[in-house]
Protein backbone atom coordinates (compact mmCIF):
# COMPACT_ATOMS: atom_id res chain seq x y z
CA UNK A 1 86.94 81.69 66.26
CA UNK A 2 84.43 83.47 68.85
CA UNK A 3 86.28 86.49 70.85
CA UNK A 4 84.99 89.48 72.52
CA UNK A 5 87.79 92.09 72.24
CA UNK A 6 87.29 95.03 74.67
CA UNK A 7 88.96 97.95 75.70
CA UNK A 8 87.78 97.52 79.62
CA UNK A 9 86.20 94.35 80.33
CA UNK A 10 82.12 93.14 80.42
CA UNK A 11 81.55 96.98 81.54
CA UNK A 12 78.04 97.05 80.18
CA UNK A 13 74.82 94.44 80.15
CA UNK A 14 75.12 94.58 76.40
CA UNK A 15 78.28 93.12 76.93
CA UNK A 16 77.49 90.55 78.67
CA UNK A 17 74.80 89.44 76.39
CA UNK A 18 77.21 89.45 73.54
CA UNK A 19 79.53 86.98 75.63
CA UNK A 20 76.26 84.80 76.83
CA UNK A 21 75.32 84.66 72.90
CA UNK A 22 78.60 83.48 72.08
CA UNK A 23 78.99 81.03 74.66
CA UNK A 24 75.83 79.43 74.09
CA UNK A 25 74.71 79.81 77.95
CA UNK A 26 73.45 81.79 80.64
CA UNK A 27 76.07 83.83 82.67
CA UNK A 28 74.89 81.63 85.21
CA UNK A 29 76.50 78.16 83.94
CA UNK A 30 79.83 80.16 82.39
CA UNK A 31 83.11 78.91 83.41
CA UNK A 32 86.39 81.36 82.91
CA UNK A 33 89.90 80.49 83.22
CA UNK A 34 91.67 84.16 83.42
CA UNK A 35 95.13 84.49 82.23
CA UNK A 36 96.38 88.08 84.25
CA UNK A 37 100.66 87.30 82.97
CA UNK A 38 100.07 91.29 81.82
CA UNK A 39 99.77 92.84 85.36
CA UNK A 40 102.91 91.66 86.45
CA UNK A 41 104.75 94.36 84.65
CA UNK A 42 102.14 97.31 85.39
CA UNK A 43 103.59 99.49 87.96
CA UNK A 44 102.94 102.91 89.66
CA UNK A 45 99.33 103.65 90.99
CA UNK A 46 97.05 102.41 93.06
CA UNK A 47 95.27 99.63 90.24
CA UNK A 48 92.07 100.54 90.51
CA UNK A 49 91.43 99.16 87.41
CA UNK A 50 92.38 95.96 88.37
CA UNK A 51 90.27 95.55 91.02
CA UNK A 52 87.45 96.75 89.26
CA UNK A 53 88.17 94.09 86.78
CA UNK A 54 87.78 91.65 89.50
CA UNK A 55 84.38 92.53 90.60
CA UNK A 56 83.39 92.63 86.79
CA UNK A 57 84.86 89.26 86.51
CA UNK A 58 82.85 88.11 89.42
CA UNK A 59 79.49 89.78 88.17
CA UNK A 60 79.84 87.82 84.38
CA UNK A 61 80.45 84.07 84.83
CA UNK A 62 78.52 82.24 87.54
CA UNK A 63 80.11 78.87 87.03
CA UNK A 64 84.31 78.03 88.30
CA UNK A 65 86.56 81.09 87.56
CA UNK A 66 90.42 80.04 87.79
CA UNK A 67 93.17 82.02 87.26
CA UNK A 68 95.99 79.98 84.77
CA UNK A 69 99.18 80.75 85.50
CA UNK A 70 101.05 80.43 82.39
CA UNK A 71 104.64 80.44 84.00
CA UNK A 72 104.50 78.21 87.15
CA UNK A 73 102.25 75.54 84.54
CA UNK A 74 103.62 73.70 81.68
CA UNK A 75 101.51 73.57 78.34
CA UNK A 76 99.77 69.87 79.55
CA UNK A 77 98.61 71.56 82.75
CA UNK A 78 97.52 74.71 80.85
CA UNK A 79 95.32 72.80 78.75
CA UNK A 80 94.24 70.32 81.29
CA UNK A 81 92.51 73.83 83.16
CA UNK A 82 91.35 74.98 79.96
CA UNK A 83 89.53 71.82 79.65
CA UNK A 84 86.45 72.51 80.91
CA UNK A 85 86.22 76.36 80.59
CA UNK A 86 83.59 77.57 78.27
CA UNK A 87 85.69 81.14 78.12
CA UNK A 88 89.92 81.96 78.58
CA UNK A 89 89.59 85.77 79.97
CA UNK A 90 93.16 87.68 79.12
CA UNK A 91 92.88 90.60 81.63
CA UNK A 92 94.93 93.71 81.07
CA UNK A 93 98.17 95.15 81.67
CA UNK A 94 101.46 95.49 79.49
CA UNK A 95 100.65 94.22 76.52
CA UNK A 96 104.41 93.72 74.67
CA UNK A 97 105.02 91.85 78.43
CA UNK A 98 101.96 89.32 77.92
CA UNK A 99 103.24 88.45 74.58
CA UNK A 100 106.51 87.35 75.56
CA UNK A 101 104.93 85.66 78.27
CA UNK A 102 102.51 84.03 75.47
CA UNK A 103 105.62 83.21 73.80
CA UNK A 104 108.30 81.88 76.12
CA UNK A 105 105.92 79.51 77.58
CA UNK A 106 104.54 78.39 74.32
CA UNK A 107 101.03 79.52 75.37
CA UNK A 108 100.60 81.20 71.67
CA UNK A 109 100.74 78.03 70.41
CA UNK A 110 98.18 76.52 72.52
CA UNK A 111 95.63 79.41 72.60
CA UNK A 112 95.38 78.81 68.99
CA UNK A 113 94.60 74.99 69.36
CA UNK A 114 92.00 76.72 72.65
CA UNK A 115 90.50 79.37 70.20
CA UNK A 116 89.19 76.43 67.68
CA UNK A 117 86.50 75.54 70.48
CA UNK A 118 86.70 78.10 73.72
CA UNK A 119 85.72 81.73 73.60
CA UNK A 120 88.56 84.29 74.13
CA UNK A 121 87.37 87.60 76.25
CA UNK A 122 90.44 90.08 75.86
CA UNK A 123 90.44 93.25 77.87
CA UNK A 124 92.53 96.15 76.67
CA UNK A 125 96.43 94.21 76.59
CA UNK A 126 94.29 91.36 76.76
CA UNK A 127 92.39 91.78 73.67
CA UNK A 128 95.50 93.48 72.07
CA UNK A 129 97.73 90.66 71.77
CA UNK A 130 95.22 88.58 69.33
CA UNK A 131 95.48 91.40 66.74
CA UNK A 132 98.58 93.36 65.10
CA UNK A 133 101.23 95.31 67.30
CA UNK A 134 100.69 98.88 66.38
CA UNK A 135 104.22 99.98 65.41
CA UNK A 136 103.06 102.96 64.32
CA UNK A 137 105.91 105.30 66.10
CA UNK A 138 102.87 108.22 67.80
CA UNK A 139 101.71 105.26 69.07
CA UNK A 140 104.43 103.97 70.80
CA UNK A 141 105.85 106.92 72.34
CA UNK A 142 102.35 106.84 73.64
CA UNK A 143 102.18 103.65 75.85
CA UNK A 144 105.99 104.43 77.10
CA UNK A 145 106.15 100.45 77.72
CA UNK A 146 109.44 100.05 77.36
CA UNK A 147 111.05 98.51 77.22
CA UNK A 148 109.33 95.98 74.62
CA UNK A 149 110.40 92.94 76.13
CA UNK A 150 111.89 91.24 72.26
CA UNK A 151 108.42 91.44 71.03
CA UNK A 152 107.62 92.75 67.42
CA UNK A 153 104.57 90.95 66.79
CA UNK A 154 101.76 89.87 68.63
CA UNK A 155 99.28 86.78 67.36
CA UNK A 156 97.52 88.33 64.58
CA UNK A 157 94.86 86.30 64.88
CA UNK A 158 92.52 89.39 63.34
CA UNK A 159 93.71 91.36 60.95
CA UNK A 160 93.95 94.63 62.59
CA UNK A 161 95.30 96.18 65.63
CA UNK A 162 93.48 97.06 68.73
CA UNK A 163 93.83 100.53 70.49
CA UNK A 164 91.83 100.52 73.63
CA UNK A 165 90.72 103.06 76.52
CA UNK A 166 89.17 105.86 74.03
CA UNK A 167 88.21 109.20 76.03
CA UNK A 168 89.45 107.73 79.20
CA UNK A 169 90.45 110.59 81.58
CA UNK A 170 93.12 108.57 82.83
CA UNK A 171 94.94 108.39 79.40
CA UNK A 172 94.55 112.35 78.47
CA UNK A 173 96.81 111.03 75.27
CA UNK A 174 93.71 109.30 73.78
CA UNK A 175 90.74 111.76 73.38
CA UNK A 176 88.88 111.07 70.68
CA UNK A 177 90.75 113.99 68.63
CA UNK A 178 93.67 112.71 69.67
CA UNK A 179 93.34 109.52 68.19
CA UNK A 180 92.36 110.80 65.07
CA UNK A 181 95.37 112.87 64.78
CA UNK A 182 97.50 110.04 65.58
CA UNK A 183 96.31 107.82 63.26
CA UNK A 184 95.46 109.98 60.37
CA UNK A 185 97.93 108.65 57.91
CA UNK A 186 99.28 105.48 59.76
CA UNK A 187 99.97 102.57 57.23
CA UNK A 188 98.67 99.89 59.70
CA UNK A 189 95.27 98.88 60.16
CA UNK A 190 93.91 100.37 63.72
CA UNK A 191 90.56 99.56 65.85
CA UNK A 192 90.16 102.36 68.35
CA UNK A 193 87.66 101.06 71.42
CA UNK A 194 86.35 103.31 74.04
CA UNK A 195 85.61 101.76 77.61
CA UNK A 196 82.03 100.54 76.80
CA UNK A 197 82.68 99.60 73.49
CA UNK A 198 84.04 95.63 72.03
CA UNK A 199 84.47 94.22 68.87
CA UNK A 200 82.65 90.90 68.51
CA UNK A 201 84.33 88.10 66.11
CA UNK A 202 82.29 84.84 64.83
CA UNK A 203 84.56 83.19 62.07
CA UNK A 204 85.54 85.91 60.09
CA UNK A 205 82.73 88.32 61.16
CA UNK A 206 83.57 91.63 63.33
CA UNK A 207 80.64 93.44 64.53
CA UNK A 208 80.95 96.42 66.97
CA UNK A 209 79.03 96.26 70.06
CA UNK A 210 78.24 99.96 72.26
CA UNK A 211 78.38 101.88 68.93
CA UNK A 212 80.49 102.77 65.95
CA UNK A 213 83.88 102.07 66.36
CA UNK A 214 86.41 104.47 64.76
CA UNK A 215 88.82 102.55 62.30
CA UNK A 216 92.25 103.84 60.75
CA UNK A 217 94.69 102.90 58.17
CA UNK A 218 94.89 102.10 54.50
CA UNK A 219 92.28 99.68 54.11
CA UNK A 220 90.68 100.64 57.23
CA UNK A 221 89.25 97.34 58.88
CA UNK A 222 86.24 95.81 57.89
CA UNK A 223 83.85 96.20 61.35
CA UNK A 224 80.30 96.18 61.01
CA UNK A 225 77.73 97.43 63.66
């Protein structure tokens, strides 16, 4: 598997280098089919973000960009516009929300089949639903995403879970001391990312790209740099 996991998109050139190494291809000739099922259930400001993540979207691939609507497509269709993508792009949102959305259309199934020969880019619920849900209770009370939509597990396609927007003023919770005291003595392995920072995975290789990553949990993941 190939996946950059980030907490807020290709934010950085070194990003984008990372993504054109693991493609294979310029940013010129990459194609992206984005998956955005996570916005629909994030409510109550002016989503900034999300447009930003547009124009970041825009900047990184130079070849077709589609967005794949997982619920008005059945799994023949999905596939059929994953075809000739060279990356699937799962934008950010509610995380527990894309999950059941992953699930109730049977997309989990078939991003696993996808993930054998496409590159995933995740972006903060994006990248979140490949690892571990973080039931780790601090954590929860946290997000306040309830409610959690019958999910209890996300795809745990790497073995750890992914905690993302790291000394963002907008989420005063997660300061870097913050973090630390949260996940001190949690039993579940934890990747915190700030908002320049991604974990790259080749196979079973995690690297961090934009500097050390903090890691929690007993064993603490495995993430070189």
């Amino acid at each position: 598997m190939r996946a950059l996991l980030t907490s807020s998109g290709l934010s950085t050139p070194g990003l984008r280098q990372e993504l054109a190494e693991l493609v294979g291809k310029p940013a010129a000739e990459i194609s992206a089919g984005v998956i955005n099922e996570a916005m629909k259930r994030s409510f109550g400001d002016r989503h900034g973000w999300f447009f930003d993540e547009m124009r970041k979207i825009e900047a990184a691939f130079g070849g077709v960009i589609d967005f794949i609507d997982l619920q008005a497509n059945d799994a023949a269709t999905v596939r059929e516009q994953m075809a000739d993508k060279d990356v699937i792009y799962g934008m950010g949102g509610n995380s527990d929300y894309l999950m059941h959305v992953f699930t109730t259309t049977g997309f989990d199934e078939t991003l696993r089949g996808l993930l054998t020969e496409k590159v995933y880019v995740g972006t903060s619920a994006g990248a979140s639903v490949l690892g571990h849900r973080i039931s780790w209770p601090p954590y929860l009370e946290l997000r306040r995403e309830l409610p959690d939509h019958g999910v209890e597990r996300y795809l745990e396609v790497v073995p750890f879970g992914i905690v993302p927007h790291v000394g963002n003023p907008q989420f005063p919770g997660r300061t870097r001391e913050a973090v630390e005291r949260m996940f001190a003595d949690c039993p579940q392995a934890v990747v915190a990312l700030a908002d320049d920072q991604a974990i790259r995975v080749d196979g079973s290789s995690y690297t961090a790209v934009g500097g050390e990553v903090a890691c929690y949990g007993t064993p603490a993941p495995s993430v070189g740099d």
